[in-house]
N, C-alpha and C. Protein backbone atom coordinates (compact mmCIF):
# COMPACT_ATOMS: atom_id res chain seq x y z
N UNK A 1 12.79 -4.60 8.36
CA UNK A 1 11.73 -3.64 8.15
C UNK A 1 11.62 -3.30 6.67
N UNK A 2 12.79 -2.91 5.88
CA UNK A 2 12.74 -2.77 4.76
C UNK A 2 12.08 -3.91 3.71
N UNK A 3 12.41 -5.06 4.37
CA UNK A 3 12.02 -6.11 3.85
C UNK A 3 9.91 -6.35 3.98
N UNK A 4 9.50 -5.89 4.81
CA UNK A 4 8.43 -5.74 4.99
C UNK A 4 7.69 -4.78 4.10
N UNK A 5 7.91 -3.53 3.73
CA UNK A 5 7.86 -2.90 2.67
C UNK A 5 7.62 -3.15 1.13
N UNK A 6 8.29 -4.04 1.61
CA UNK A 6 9.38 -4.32 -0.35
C UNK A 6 7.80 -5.17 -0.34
N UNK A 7 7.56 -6.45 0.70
CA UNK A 7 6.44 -7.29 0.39
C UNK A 7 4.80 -6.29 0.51
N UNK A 8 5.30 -5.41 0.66
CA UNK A 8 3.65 -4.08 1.08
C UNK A 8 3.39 -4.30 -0.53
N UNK A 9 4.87 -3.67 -0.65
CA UNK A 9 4.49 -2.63 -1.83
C UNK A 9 4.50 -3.58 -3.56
N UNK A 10 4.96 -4.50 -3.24
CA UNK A 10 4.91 -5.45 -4.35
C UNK A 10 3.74 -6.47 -4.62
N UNK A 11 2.99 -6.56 -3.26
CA UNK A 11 1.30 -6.91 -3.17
C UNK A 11 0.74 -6.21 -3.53
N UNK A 12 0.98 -5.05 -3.34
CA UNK A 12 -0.24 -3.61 -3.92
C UNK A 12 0.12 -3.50 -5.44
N UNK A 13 1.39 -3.20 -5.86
CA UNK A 13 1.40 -3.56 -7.52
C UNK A 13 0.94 -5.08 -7.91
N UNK A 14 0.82 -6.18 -7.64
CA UNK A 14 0.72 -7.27 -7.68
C UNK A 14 -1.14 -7.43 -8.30
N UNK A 15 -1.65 -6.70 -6.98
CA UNK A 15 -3.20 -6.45 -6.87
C UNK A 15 -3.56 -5.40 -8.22
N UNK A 16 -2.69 -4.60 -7.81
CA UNK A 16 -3.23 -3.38 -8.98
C UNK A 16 -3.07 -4.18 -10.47
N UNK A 17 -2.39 -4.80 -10.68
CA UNK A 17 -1.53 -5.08 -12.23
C UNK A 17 -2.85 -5.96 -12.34
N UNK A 18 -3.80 -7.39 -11.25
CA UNK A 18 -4.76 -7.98 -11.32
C UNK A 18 -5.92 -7.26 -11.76
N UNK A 19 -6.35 -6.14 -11.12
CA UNK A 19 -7.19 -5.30 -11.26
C UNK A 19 -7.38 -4.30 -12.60
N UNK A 20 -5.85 -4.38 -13.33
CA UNK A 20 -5.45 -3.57 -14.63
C UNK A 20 -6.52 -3.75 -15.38
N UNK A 21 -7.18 -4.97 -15.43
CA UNK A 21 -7.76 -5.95 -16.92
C UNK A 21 -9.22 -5.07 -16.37
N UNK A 22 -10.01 -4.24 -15.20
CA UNK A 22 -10.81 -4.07 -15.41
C UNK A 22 -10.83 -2.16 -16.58
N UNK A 23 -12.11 -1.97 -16.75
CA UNK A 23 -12.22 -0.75 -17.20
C UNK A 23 -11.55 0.39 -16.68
N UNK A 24 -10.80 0.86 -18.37
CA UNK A 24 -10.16 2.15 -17.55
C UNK A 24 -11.26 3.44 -17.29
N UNK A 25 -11.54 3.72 -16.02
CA UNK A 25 -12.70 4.52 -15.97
C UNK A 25 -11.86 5.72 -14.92
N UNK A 26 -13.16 6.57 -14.30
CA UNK A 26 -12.72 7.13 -12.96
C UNK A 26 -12.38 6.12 -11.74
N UNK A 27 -12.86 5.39 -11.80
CA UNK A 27 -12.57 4.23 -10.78
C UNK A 27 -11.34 3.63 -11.03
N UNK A 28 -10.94 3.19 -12.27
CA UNK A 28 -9.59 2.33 -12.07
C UNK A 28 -8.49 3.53 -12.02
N UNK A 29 -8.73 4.76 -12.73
CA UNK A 29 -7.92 5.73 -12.67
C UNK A 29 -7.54 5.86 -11.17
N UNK A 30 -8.43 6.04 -10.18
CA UNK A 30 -8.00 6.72 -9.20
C UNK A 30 -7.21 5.57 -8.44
N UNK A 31 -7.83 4.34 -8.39
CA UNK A 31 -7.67 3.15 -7.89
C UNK A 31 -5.61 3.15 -8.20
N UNK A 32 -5.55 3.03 -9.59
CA UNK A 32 -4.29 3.21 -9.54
C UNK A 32 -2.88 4.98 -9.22
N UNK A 33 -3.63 5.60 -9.09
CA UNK A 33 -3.20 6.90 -8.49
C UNK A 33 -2.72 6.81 -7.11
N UNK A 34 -3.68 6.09 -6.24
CA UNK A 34 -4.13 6.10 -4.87
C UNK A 34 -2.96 4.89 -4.66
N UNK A 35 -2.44 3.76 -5.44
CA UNK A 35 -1.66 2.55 -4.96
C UNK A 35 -0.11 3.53 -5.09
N UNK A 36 0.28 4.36 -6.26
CA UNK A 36 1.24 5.03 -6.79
C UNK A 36 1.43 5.84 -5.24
N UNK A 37 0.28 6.68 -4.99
CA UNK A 37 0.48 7.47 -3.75
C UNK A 37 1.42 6.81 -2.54
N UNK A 38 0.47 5.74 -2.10
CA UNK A 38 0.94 5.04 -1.09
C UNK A 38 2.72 3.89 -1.61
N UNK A 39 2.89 3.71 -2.63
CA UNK A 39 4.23 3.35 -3.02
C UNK A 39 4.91 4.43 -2.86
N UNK A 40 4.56 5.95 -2.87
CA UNK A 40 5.69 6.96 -2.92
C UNK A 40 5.87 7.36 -1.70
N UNK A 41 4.73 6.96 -0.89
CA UNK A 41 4.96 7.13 0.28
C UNK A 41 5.97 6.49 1.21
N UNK A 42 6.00 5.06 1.09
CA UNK A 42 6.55 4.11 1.24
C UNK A 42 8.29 4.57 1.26
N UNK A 43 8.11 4.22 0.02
CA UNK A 43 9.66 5.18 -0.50
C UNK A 43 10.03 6.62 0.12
N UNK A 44 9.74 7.08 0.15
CA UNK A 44 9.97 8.29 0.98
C UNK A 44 9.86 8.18 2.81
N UNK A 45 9.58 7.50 3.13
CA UNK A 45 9.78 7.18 4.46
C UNK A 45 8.05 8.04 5.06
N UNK A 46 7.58 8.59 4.14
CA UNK A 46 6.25 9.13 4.86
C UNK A 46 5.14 8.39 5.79
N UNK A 47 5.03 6.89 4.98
CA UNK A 47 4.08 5.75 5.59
C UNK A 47 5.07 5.18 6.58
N UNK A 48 4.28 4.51 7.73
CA UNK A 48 5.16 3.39 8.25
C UNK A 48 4.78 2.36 7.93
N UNK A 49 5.39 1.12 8.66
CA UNK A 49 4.67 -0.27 8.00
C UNK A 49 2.99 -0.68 8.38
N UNK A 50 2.79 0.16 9.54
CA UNK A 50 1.32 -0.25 9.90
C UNK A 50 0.00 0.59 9.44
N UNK A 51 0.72 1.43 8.99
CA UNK A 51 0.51 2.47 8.29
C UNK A 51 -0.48 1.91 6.78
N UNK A 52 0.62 1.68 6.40
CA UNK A 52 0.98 0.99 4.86
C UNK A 52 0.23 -0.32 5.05
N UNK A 53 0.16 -1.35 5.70
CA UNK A 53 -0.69 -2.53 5.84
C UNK A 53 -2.27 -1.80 5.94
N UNK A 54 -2.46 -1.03 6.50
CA UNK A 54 -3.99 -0.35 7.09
C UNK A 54 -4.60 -0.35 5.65
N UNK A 55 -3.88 1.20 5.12
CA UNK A 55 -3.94 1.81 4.14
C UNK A 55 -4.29 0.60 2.84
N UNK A 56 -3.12 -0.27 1.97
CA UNK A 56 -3.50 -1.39 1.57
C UNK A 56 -4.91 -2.99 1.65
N UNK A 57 -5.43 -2.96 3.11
CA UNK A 57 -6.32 -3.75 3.27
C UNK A 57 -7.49 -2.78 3.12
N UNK A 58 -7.15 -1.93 3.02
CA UNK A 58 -8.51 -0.70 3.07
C UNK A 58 -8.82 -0.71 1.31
N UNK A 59 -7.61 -0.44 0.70
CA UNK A 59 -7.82 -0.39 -0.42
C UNK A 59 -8.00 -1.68 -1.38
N UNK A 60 -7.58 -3.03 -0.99
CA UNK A 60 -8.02 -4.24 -1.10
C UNK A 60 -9.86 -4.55 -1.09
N UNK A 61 -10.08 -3.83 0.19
CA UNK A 61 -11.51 -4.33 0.33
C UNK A 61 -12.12 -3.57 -0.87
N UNK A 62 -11.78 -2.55 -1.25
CA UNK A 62 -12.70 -1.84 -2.39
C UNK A 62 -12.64 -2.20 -3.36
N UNK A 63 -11.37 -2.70 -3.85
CA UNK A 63 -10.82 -3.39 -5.23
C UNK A 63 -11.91 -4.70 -5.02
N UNK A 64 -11.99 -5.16 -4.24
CA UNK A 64 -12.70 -7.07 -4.20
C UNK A 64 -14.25 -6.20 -4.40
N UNK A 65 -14.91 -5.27 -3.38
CA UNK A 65 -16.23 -4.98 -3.69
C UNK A 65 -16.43 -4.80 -5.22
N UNK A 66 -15.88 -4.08 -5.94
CA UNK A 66 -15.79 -3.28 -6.99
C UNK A 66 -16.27 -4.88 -7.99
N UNK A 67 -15.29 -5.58 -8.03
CA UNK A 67 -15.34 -7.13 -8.76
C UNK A 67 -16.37 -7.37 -8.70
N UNK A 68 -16.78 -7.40 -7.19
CA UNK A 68 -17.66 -8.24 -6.85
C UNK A 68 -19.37 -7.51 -7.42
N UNK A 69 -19.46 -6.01 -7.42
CA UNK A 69 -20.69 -5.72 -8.20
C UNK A 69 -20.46 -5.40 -9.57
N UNK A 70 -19.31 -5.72 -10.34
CA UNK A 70 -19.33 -6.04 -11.28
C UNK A 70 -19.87 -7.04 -12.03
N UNK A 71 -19.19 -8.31 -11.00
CA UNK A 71 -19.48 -9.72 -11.43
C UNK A 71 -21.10 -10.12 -11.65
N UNK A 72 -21.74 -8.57 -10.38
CA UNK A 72 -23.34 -9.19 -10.18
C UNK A 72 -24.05 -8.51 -11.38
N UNK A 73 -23.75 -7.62 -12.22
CA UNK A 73 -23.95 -6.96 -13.00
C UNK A 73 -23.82 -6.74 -14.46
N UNK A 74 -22.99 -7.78 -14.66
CA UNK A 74 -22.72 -8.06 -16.24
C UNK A 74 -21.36 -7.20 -16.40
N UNK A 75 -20.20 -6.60 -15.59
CA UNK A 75 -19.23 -5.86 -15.85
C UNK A 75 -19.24 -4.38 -15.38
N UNK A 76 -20.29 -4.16 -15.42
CA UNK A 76 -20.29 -2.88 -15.24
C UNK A 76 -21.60 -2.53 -13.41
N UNK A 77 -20.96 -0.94 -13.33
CA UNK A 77 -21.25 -0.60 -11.98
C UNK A 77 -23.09 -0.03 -12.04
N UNK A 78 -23.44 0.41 -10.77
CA UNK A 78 -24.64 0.85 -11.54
C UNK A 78 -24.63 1.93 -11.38
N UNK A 79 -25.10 3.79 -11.24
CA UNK A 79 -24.53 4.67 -10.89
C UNK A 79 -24.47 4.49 -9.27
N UNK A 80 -25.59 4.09 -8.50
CA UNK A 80 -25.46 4.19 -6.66
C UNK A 80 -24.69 3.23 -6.15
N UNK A 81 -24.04 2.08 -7.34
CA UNK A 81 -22.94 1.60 -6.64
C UNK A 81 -21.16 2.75 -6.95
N UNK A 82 -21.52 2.61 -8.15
CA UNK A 82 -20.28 4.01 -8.46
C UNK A 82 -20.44 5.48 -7.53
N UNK A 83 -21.52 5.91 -7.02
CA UNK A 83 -21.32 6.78 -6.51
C UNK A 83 -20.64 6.21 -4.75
N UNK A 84 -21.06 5.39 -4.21
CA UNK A 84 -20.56 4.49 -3.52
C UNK A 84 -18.72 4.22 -3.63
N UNK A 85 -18.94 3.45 -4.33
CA UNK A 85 -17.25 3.65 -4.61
C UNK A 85 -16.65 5.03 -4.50
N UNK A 86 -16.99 5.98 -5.22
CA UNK A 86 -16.70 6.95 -5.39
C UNK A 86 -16.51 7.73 -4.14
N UNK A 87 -17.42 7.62 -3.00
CA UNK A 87 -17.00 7.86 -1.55
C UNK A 87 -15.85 7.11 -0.70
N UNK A 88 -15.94 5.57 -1.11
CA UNK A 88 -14.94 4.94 -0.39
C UNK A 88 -13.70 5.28 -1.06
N UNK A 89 -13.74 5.86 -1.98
CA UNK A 89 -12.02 6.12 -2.69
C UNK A 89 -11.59 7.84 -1.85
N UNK A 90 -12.93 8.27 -1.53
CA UNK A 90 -12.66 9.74 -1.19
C UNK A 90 -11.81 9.59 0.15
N UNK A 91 -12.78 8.73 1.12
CA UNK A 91 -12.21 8.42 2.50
C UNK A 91 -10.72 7.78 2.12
N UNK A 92 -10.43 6.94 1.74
CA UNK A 92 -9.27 6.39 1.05
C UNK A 92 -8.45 7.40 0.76
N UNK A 93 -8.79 7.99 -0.01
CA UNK A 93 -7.58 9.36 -0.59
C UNK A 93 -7.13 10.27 0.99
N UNK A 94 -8.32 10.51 1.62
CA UNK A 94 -7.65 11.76 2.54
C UNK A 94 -6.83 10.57 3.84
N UNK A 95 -7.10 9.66 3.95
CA UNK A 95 -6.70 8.73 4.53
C UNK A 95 -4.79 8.48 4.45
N UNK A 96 -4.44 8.62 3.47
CA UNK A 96 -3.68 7.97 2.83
C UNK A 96 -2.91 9.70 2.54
N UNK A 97 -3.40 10.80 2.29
CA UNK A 97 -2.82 11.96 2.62
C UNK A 97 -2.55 12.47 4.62
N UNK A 98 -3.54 12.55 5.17
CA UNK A 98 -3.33 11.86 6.50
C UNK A 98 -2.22 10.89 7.14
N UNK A 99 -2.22 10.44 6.76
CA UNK A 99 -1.40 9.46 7.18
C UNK A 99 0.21 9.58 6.52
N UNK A 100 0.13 10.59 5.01
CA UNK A 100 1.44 11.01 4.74
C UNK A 100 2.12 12.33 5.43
N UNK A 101 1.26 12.94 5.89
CA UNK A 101 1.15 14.31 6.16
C UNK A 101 1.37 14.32 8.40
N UNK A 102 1.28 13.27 8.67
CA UNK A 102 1.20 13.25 10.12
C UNK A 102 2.88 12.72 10.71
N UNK A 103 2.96 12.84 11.69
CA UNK A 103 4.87 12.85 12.16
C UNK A 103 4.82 11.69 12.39
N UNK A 104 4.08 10.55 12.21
CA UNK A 104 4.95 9.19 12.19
C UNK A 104 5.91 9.19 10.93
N UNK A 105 7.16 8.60 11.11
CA UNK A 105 7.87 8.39 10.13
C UNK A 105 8.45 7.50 9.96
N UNK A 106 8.88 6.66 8.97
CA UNK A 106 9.57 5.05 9.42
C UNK A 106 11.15 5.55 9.51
């Protein structure tokens, strides 16, 4: 189990460290806040592993969208895609407090 973890949480730094090279904005800020969260969670026994897989593919899909209207855009977001993001990081955040905050425990 521990061993399952170790590979959570070293994909999510793995992803994040990929994702580093974009703009440091509100978006990458939170983006990396939100991976820190769920690593401390981890560590602390707050997440479980299915938990922690959920949480991670959730936050995967936003990281790839994010690229991906970048890529269509010359680098940058437009504001109704940033405000967009800006919701999926919200659901994401209470998600990920939820899920630290509830009596599953590993």
């Amino acid at each position: 189990m521990n061993r399952f973890f170790t590979i959570i949480v070293m994909s999510g730094a793995f992803l994040a460290a990929g994702l580093s090279a974009a703009p440091k904005g509100t978006i990458g800020q939170r983006k990396e806040n939100q991976q820190d969260r769920i690593a401390q969670g981890v560590k602390s026994g707050q997440l479980t592993a299915g938990e922690t897989a959920k949480l991670e593919t959730k936050e995967s899909a936003v990281n790839k969208e994010v690229r991906a209207e970048r890529t269509l855009n010359g680098g940058k977001l437009t504001p109704a895609e940033r405000k967009q993001v800006n919701q999926q990081q919200n659901k994401l955040s209470r998600q990920i407090y939820d899920d630290k905050h509830n009596a599953a425990k590993q």
